[in-house]
Protein backbone atom coordinates (compact mmCIF):
# COMPACT_ATOMS: atom_id res chain seq x y z
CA UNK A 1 0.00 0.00 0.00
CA UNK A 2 1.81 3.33 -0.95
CA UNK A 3 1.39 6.52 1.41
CA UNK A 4 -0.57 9.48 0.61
CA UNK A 5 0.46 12.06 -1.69
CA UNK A 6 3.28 14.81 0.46
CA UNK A 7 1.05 17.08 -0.46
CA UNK A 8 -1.90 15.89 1.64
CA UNK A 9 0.39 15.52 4.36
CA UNK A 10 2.19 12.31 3.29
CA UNK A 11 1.08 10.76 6.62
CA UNK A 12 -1.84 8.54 8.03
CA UNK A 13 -3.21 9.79 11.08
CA UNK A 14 -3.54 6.48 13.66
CA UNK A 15 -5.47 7.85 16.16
CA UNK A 16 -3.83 8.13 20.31
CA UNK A 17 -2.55 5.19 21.55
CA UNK A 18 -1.28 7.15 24.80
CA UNK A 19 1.63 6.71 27.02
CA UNK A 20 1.36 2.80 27.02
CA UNK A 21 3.55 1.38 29.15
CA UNK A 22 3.46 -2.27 27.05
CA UNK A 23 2.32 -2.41 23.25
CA UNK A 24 3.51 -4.27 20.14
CA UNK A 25 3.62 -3.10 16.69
CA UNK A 26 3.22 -5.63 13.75
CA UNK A 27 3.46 -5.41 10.29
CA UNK A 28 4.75 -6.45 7.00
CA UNK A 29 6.73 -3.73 5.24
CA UNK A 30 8.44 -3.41 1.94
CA UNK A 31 10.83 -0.35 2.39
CA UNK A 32 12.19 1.54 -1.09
CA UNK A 33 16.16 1.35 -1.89
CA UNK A 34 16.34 5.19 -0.80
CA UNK A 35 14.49 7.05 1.65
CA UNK A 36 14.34 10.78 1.75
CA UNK A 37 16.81 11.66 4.40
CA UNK A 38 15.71 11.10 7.90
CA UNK A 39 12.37 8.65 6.74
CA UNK A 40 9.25 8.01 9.51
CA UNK A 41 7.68 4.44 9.72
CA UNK A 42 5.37 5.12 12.58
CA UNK A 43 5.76 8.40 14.84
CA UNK A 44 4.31 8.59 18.47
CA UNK A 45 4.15 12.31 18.85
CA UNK A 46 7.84 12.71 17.77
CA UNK A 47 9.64 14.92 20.27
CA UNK A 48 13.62 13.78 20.07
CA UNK A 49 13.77 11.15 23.18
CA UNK A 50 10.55 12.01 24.87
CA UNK A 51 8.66 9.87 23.03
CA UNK A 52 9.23 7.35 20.38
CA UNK A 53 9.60 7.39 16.95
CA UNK A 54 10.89 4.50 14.54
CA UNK A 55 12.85 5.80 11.61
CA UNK A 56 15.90 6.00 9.12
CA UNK A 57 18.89 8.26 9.44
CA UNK A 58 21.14 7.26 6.22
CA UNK A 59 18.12 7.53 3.34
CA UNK A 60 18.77 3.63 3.42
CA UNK A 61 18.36 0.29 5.19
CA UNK A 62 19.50 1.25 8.63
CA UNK A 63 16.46 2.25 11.06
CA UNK A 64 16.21 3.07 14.70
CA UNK A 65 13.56 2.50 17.42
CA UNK A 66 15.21 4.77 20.50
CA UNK A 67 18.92 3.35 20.51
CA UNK A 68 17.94 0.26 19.09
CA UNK A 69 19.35 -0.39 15.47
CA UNK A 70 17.88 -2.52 12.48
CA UNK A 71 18.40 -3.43 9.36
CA UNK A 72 15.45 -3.90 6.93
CA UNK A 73 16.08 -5.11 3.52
CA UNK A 74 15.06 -2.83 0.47
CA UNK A 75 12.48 -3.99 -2.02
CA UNK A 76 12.01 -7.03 0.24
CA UNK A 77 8.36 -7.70 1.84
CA UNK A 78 9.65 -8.75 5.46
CA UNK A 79 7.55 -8.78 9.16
CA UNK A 80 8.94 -6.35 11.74
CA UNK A 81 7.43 -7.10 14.87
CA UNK A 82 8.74 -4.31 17.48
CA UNK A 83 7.61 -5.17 21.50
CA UNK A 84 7.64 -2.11 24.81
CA UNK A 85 7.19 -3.66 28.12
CA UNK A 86 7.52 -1.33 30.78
CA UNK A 87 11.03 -0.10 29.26
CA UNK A 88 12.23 -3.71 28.28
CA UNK A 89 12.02 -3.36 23.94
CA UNK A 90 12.51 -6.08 21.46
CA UNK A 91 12.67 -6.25 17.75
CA UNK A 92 12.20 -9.03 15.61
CA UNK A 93 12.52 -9.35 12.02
CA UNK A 94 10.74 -12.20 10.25
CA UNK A 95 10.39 -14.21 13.13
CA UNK A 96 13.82 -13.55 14.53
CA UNK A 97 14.87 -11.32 17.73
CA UNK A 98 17.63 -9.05 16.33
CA UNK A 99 17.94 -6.47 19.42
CA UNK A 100 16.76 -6.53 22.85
CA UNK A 101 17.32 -3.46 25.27
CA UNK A 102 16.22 -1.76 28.46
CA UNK A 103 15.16 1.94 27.06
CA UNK A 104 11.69 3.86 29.01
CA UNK A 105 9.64 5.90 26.92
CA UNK A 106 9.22 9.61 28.82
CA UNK A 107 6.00 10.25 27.22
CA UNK A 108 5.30 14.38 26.68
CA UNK A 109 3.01 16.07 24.64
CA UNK A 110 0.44 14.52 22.54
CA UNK A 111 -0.39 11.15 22.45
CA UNK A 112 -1.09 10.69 18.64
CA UNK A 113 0.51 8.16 16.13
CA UNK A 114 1.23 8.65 12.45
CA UNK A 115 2.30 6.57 10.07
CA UNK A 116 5.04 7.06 7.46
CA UNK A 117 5.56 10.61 8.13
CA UNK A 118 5.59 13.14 11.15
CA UNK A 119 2.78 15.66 11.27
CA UNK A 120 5.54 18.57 10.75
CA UNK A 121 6.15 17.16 7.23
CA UNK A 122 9.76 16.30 5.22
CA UNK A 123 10.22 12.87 6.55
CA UNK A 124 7.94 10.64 4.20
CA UNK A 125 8.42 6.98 4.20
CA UNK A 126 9.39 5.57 1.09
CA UNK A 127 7.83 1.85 0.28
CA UNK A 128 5.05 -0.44 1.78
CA UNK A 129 3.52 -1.81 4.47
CA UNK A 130 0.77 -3.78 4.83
CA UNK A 131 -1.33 -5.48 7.96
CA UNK A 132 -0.17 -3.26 10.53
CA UNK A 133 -1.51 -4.92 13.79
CA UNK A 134 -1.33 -2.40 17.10
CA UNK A 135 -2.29 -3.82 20.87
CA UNK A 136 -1.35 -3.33 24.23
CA UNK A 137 -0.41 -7.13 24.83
CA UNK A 138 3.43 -8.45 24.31
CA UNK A 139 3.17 -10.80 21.34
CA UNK A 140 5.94 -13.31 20.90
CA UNK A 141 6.81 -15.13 18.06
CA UNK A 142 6.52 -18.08 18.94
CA UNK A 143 2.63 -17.89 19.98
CA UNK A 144 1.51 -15.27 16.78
CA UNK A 145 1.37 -16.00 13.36
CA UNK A 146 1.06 -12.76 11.44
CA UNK A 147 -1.06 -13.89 8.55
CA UNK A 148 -3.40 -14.56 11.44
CA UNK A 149 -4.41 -11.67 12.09
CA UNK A 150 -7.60 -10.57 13.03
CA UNK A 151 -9.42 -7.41 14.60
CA UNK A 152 -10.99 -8.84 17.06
CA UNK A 153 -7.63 -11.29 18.34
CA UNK A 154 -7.74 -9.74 21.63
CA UNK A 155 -9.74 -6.69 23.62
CA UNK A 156 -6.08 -5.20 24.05
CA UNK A 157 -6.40 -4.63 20.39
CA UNK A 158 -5.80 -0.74 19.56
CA UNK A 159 -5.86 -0.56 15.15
CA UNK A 160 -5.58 -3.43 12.82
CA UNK A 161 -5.14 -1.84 9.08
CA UNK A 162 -5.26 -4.29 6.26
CA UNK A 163 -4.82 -1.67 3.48
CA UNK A 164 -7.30 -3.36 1.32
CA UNK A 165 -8.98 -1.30 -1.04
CA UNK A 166 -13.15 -1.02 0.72
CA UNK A 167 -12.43 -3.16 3.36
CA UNK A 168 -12.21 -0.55 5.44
């Protein structure tokens, strides 16, 4: 699914998840070769370390979540699966846990989420994603099964976007 135009704000508005002190984020993503600059997957009211924010910052395949590093492969559908439990944060890529860290999340401002771009504008997201999956539980790879997904899997859910064209 590509992003809206830059011109309408090149951003999807998620609605406020809040200052969660556990969540997961799923999805499948298909990231472009280059990104403009300093590129936005998801933003939680970006304010430098106050918050969170999970980005580029070499226009490539390198992307942070707080201090944690990534790689993502270009022009490659892969599943990022990112995990916050009360400061402990893991990442997993396709299954696999490729960082774990201790890092809190000093929420300020508002509690909003966009995705692929911040609201200020200049940081569009360059690529796909598909079935993004946000809740309040701690899923684990072994016990979730992306394809899976469904809106009602549990009453932690907070958005499950399928990207489908009138599906809502």
């Amino acid at each position: 699914w590509p992003f809206p135009s830059a011109s309408g704000g090149g951003y999807i508005p998620l609605g406020t998840l809040g200052a969660q002190s556990v969540f997961s984020i799923s999805m499948w993503i298909n990231p472009a070769t280059v990104q403009n600059g300093v590129s936005i997957i998801i933003d939680a009211s970006h304010g430098g370390s106050a918050n969170w924010v999970i980005q580029t910052l070499n226009s490539g395949s390198t992307w942070t979540w707080g201090s944690g590093v990534f790689t993502l492969t270009p022009n490659t559908w892969q599943h990022l699966l990112l995990t916050y439990d009360n400061g402990n944060r893991k990442i997993f890529i396709n299954g696999n846990q490729v960082q774990s860290w201790f890092q809190t999340i000093s929420y300020s401002g508002s509690p909003a989420l966009y995705l692929g771009n911040w609201p200020e504008g200049g940081r569009r997201f360059s690529g796909l994603i598909d079935e993004l999956y946000i809740t309040t539980d701690i899923l684990q790879t072994n016990n979730f099964t992306p394809e899976e997904i469904i809106l009602n899997q549990s009453a932690n859910t907070f958005g499950l976007w399928h990207f489908d064209e009138g599906t809502g």
